[in-house]
N, C-alpha and C. Protein backbone atom coordinates (compact mmCIF):
# COMPACT_ATOMS: atom_id res chain seq x y z
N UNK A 1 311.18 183.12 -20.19
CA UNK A 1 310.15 182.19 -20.60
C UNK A 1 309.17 181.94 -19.46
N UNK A 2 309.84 181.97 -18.21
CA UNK A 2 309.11 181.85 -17.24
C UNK A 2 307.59 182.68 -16.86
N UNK A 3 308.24 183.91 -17.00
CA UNK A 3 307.42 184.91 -16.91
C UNK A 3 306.39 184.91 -17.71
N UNK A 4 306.94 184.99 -19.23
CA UNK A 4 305.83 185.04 -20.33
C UNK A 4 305.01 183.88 -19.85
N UNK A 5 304.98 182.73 -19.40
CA UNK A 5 304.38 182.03 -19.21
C UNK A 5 303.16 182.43 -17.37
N UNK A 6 304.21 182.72 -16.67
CA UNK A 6 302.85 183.68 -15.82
C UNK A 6 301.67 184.67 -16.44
N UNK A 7 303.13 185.37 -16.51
CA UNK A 7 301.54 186.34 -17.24
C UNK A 7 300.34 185.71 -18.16
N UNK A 8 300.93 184.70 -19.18
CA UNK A 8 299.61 184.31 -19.70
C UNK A 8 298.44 183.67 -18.85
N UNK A 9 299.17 183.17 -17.92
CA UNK A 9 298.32 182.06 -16.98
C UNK A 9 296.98 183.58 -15.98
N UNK A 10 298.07 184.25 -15.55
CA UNK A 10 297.32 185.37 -15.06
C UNK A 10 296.05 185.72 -16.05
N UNK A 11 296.44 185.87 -17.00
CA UNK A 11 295.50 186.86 -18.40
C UNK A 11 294.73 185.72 -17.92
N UNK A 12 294.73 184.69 -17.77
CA UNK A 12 293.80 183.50 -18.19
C UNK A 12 292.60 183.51 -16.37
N UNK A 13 293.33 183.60 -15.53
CA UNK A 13 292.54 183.99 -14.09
C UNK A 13 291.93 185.09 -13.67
N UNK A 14 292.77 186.28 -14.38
CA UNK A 14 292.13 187.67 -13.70
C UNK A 14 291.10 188.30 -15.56
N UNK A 15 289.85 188.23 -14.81
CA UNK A 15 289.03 188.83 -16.01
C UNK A 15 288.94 190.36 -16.48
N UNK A 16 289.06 190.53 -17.63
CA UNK A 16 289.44 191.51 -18.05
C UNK A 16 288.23 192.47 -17.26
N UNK A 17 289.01 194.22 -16.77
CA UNK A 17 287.92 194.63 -16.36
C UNK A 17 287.96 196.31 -17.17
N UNK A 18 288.39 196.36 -18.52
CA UNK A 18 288.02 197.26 -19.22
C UNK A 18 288.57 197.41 -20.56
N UNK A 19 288.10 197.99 -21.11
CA UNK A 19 288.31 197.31 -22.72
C UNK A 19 289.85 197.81 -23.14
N UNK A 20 290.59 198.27 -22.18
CA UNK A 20 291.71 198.53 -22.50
C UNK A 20 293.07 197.38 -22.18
N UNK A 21 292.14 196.42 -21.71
CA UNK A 21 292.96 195.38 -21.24
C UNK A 21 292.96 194.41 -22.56
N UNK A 22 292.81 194.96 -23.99
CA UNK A 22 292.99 194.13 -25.20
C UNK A 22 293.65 194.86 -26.17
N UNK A 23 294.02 193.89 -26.69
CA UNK A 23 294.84 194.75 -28.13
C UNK A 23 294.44 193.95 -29.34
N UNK A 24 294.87 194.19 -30.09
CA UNK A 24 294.76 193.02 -31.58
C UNK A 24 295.70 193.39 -32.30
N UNK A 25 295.50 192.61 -33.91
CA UNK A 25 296.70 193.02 -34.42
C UNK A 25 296.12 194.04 -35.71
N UNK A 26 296.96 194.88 -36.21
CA UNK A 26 296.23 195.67 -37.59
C UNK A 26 296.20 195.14 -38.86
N UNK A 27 295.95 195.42 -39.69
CA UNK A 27 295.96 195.08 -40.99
C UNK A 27 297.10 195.29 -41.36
N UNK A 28 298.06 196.11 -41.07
CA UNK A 28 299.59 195.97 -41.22
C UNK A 28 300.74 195.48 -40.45
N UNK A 29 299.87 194.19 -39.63
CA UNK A 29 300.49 193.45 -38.77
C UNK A 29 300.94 193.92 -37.57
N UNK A 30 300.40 195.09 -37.10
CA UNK A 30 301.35 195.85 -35.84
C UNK A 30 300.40 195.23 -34.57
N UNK A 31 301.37 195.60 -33.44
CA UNK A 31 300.21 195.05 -32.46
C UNK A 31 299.76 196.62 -32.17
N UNK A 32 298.29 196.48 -31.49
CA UNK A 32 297.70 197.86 -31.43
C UNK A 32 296.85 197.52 -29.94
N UNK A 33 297.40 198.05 -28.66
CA UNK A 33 296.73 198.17 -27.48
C UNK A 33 295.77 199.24 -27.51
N UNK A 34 294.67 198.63 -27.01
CA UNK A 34 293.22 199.50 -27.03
C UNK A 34 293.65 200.63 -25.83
N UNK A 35 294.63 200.38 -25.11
CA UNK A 35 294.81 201.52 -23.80
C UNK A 35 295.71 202.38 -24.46
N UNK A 36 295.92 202.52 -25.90
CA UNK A 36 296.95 203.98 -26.62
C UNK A 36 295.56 205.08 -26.76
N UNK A 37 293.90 204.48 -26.37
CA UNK A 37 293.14 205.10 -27.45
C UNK A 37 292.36 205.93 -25.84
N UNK A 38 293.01 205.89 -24.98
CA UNK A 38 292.44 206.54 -23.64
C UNK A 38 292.64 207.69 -23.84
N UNK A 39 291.47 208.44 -22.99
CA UNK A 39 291.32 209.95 -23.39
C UNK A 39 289.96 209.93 -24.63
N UNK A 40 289.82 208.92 -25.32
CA UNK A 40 289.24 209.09 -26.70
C UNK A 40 287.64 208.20 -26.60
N UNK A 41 287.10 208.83 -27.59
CA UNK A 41 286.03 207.84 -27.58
C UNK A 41 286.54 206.72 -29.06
N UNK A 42 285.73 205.27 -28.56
CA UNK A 42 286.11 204.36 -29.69
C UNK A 42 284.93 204.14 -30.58
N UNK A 43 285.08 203.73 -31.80
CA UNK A 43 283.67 203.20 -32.13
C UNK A 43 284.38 201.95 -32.88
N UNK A 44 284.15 200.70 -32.04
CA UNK A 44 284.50 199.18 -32.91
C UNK A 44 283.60 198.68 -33.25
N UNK A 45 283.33 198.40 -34.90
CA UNK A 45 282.59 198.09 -35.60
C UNK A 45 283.14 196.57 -36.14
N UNK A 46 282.10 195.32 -36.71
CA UNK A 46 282.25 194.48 -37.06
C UNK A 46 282.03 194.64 -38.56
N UNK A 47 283.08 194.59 -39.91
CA UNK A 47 283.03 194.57 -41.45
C UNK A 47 282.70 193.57 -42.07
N UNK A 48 282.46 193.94 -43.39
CA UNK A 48 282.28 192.82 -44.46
C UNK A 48 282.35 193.45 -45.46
N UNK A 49 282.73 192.59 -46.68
CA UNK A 49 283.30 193.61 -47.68
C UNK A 49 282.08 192.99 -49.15
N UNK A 50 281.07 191.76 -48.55
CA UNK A 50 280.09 191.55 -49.50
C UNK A 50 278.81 191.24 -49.11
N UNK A 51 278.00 192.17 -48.23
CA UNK A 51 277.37 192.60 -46.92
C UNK A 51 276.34 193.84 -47.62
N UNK A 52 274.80 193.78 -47.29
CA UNK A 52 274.20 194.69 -47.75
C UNK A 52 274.64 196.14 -47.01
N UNK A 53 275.01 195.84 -45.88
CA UNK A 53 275.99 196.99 -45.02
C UNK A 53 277.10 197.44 -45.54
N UNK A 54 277.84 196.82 -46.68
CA UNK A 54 279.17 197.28 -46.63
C UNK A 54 279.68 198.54 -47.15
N UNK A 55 277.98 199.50 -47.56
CA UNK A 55 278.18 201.21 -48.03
C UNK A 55 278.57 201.58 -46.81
N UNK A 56 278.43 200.83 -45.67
CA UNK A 56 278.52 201.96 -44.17
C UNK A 56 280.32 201.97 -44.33
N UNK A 57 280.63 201.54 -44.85
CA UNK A 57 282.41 202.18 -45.08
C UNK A 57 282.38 203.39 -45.57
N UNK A 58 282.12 203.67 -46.26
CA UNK A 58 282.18 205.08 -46.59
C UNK A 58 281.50 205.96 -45.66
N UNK A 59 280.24 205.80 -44.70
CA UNK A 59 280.04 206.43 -43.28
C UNK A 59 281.36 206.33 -42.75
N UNK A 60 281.93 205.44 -42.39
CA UNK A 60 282.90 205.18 -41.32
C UNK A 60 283.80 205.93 -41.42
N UNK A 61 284.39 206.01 -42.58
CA UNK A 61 285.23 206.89 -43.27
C UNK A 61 285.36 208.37 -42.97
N UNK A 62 283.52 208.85 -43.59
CA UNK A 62 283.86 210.19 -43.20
C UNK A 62 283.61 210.63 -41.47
N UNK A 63 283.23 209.83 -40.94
CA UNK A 63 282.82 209.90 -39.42
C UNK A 63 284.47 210.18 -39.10
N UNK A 64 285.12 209.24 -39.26
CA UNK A 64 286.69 209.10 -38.92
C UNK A 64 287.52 210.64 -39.54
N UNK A 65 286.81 211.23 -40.29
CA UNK A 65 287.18 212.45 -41.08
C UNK A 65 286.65 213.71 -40.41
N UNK A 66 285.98 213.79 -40.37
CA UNK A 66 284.84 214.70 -39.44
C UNK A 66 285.47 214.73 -38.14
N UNK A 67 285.46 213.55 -37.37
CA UNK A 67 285.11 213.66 -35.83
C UNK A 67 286.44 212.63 -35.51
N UNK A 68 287.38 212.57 -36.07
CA UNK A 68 288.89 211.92 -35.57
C UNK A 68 288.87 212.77 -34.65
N UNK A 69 289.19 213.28 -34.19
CA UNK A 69 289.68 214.07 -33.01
C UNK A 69 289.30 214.00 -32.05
N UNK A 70 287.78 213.14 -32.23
CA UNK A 70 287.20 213.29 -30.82
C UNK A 70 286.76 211.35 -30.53
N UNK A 71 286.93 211.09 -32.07
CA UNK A 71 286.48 209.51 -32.06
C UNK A 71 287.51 208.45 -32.86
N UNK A 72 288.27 207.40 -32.68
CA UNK A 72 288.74 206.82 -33.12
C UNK A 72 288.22 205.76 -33.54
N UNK A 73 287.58 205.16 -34.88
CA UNK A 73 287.42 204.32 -35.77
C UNK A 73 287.91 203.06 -35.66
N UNK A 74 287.84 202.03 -35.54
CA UNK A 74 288.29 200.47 -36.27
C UNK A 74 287.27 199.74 -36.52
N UNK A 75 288.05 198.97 -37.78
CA UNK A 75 286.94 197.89 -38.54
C UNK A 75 287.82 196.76 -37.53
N UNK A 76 287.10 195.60 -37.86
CA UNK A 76 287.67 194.40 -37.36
C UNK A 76 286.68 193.27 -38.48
N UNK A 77 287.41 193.06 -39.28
CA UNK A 77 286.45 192.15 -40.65
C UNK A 77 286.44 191.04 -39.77
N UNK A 78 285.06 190.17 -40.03
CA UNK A 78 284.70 188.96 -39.38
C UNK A 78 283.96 188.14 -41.37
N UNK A 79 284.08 186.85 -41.15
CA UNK A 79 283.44 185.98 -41.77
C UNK A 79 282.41 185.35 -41.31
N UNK A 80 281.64 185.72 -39.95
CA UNK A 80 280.84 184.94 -39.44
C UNK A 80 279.13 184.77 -39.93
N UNK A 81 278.88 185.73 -41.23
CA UNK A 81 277.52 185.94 -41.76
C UNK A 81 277.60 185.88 -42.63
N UNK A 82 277.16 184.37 -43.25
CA UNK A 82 276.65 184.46 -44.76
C UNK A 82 277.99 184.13 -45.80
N UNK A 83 279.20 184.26 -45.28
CA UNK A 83 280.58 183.86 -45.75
C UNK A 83 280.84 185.51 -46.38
N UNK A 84 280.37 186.05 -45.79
CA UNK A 84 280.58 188.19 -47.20
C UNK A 84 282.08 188.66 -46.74
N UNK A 85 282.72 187.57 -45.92
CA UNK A 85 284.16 188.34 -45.46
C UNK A 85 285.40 187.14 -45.68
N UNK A 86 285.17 186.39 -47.06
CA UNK A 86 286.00 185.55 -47.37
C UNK A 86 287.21 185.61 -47.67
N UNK A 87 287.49 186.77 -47.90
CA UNK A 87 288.83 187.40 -48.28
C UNK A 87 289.94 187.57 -47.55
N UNK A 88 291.41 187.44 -48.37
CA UNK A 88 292.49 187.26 -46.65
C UNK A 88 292.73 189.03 -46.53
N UNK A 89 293.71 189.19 -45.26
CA UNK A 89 293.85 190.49 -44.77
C UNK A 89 294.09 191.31 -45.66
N UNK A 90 294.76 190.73 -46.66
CA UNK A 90 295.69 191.27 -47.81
C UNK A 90 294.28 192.34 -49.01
N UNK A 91 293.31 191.24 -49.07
CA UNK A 91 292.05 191.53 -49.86
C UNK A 91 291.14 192.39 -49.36
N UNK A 92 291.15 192.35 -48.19
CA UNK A 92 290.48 193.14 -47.73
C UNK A 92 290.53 194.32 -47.12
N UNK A 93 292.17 194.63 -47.25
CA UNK A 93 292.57 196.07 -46.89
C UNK A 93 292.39 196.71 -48.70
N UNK A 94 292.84 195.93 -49.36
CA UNK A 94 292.62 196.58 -50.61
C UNK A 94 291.43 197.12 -50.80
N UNK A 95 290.39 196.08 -50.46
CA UNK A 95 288.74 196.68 -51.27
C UNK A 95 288.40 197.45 -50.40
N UNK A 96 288.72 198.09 -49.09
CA UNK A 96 288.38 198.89 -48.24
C UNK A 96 289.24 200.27 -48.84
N UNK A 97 290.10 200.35 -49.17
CA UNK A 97 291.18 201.73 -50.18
C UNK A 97 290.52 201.98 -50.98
N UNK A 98 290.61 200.77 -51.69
CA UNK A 98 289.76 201.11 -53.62
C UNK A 98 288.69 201.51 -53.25
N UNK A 99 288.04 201.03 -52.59
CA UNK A 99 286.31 201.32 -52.54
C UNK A 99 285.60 202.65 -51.92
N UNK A 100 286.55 202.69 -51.34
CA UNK A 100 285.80 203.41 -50.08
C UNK A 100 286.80 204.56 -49.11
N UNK A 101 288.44 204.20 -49.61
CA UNK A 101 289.35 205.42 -49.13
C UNK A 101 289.67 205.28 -47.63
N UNK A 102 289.03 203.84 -47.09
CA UNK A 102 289.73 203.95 -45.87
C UNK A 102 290.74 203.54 -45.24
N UNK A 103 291.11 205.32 -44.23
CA UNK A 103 292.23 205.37 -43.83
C UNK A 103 291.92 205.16 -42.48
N UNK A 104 290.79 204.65 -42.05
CA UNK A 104 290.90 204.27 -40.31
C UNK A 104 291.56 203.20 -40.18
N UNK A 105 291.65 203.15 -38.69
CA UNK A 105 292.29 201.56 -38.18
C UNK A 105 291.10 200.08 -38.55
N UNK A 106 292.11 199.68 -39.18
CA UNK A 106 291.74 197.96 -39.80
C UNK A 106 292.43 196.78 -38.84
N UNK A 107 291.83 196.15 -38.22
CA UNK A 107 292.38 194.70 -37.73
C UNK A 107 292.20 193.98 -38.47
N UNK A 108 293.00 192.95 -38.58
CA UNK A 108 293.11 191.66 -39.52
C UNK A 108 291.79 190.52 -38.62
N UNK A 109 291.38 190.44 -39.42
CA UNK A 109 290.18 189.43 -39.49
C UNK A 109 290.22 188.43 -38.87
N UNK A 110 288.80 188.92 -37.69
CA UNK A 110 288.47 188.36 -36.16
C UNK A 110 287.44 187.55 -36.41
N UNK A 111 287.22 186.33 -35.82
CA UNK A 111 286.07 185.77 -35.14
C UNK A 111 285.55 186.84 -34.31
N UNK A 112 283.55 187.02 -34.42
CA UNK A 112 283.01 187.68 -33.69
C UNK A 112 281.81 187.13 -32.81
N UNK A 113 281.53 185.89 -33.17
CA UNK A 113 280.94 185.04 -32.47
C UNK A 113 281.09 183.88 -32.69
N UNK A 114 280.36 182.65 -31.76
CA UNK A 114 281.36 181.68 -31.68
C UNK A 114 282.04 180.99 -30.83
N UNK A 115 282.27 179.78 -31.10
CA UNK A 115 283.48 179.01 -30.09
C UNK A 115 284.99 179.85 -29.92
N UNK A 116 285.15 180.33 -31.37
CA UNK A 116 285.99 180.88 -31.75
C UNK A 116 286.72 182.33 -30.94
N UNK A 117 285.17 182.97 -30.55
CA UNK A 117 284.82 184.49 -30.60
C UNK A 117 285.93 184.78 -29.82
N UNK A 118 286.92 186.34 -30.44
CA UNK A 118 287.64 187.31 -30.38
C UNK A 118 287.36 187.45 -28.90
N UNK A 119 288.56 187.00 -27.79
CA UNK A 119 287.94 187.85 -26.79
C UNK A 119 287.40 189.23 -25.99
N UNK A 120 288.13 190.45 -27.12
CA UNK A 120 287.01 191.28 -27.19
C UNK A 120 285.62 191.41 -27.61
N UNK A 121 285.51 190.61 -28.62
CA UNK A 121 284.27 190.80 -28.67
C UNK A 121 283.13 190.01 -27.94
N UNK A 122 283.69 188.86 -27.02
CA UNK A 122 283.27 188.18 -25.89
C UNK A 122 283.07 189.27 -24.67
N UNK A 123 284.19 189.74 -24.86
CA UNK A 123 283.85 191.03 -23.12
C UNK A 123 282.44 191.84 -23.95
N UNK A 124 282.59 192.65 -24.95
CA UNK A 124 281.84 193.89 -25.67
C UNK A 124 280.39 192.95 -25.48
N UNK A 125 280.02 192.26 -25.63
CA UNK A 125 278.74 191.41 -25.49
C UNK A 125 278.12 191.33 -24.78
N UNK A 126 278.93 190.89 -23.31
CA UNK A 126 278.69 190.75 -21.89
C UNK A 126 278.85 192.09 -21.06
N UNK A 127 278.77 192.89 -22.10
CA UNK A 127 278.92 194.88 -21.34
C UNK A 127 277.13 195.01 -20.94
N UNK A 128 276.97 195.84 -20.52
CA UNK A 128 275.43 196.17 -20.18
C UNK A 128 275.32 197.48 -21.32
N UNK A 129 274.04 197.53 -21.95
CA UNK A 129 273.59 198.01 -22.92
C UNK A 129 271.85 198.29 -22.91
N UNK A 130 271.83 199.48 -22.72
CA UNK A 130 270.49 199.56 -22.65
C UNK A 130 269.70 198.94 -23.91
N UNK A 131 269.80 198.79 -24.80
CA UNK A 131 268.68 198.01 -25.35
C UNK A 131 268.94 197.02 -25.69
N UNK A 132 270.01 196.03 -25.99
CA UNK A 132 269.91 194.97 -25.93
C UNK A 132 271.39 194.11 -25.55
N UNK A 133 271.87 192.73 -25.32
CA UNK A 133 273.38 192.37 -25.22
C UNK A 133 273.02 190.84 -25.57
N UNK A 134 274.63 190.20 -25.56
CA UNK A 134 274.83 188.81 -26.17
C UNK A 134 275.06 189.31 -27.64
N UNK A 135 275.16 187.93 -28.49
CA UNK A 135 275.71 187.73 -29.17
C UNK A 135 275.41 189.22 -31.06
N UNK A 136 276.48 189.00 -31.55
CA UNK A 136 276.26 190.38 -32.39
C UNK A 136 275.46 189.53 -33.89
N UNK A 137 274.24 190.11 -33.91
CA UNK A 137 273.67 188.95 -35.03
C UNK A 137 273.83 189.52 -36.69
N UNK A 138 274.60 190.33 -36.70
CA UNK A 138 274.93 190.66 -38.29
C UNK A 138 276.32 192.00 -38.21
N UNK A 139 276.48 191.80 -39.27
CA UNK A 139 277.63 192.57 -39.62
C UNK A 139 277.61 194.04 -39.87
N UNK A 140 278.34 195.05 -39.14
CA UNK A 140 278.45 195.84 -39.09
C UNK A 140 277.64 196.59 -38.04
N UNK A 141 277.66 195.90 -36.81
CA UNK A 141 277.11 196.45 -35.46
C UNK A 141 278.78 197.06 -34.77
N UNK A 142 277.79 198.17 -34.29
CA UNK A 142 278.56 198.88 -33.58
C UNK A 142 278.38 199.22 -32.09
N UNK A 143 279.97 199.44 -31.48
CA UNK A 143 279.84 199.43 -30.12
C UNK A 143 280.67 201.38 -30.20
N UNK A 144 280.01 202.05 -29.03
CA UNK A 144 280.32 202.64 -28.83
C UNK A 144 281.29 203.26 -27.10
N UNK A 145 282.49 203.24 -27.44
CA UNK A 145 283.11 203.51 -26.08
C UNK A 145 283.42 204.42 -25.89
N UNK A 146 283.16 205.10 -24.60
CA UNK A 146 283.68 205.98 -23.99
C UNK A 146 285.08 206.42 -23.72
N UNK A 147 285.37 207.91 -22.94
CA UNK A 147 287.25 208.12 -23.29
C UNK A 147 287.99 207.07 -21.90
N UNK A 148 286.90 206.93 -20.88
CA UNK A 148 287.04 205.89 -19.76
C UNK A 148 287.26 204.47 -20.37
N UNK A 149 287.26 204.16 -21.46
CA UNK A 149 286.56 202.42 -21.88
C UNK A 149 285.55 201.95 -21.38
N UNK A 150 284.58 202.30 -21.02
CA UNK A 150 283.40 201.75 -21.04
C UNK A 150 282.21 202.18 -22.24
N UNK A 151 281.08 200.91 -22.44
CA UNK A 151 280.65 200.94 -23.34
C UNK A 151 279.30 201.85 -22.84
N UNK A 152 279.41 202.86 -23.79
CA UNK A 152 278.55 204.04 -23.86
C UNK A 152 276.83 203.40 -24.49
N UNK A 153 277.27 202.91 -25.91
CA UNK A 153 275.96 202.32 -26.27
C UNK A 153 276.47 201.39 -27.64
N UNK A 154 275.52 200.38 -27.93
CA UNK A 154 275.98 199.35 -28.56
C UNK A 154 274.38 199.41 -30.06
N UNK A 155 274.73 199.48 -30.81
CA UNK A 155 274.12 200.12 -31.64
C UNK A 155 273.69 198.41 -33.05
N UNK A 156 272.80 198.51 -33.69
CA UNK A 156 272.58 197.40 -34.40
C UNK A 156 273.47 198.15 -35.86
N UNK A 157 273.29 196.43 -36.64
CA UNK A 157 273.63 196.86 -37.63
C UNK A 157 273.09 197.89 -39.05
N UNK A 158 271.57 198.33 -38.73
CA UNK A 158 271.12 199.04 -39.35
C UNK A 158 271.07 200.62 -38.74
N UNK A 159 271.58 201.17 -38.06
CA UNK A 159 271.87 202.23 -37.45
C UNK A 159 273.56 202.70 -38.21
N UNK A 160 273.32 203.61 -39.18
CA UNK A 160 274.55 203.95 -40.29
C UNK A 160 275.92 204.67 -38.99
N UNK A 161 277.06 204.61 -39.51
CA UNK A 161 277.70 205.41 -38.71
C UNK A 161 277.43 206.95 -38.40
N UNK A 162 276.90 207.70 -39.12
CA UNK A 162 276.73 208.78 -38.94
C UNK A 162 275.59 209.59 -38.92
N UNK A 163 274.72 208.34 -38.46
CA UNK A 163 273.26 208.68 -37.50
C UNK A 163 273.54 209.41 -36.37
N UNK A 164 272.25 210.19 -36.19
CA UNK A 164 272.25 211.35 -34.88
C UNK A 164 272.69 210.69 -33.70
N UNK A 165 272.24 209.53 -33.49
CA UNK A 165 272.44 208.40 -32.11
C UNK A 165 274.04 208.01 -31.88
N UNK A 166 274.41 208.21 -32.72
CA UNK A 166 275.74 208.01 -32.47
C UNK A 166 276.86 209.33 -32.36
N UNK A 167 276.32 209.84 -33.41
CA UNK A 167 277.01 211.90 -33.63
C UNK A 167 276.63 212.35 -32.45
N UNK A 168 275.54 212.58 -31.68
CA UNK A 168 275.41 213.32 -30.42
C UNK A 168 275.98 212.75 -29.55
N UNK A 169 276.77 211.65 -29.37
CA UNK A 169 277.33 211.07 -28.59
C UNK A 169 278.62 211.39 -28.46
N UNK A 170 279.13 211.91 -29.48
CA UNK A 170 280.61 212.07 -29.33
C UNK A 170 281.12 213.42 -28.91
């Protein structure tokens, strides 16, 4: 007990210094450390399942189909726009199957900005990004990481997954 209790205190003093220093949990409750995905490039995207964005699932999908090998996929559903992600984990792994066939990695539903905000997506914010950083102002922005964990380029939400800007990247 002791320990577990250092280490948290530590997590809480020493600032994270690469995106592999987070994990979350999946949509099938597992815990999932971002440092299993080294070697790889990431692309963590923010979902919604009632979102003028929410065709980019089926991008995501086949991006994750295409280019798994070289890029690993996760959604991370947020409610923070407009309420389009009201649904519990349970609902929203479904309408992501039915709808759309996806078999990428799903986290169970994060705060993405906020008092609240996911502390990954607090570090991913405060990354340097050539065209813009701070807070993510709609759903389905994407970050793109490198096989190092660092963020390669951070992309808006109208930039589809399987735009050239992101495909030449990988």
């Amino acid at each position: 007990m002791l320990i577990m209790s250092l280490i948290m205190m530590l997590n809480m003093v020493i600032p994270p210094t690469s995106i592999y220093d987070f994990s979350f949990t999946s949509m099938d409750g597992e815990k999932v450390s971002l440092s299993d995905f080294k070697g790889k490039k990431i692309l963590i995207v923010n979902t919604a399942s009632k979102c003028g964005f929410t065709k980019q699932y089926k991008e995501l999908q086949e991006l994750h189909t295409l280019y798994g090998d070289k890029v690993v996929v996760i959604g991370f559903p947020a409610n923070n726009f407009g309420n389009q992600e009201a649904g519990t984990n349970m609902e929203i792994q479904s309408f992501c199957e039915k709808n759309f066939g996806v078999t990428f990695v799903l986290s169970e539903k994060v705060e993405v900005k906020g008092k609240d905000i996911d502390p990954l997506f607090k570090y991913l914010n405060e990354q340097a990004n050539p065209d813009f950083t701070g807070d993510i102002k709609w759903n389905f922005e994407k970050y793109l990481i490198d096989e190092k964990g660092k963020l390669i380029h951070r992309y808006r939400s109208a930039v589809t997954p399987l735009h050239k800007d992101i495909v030449s990247k990988l």
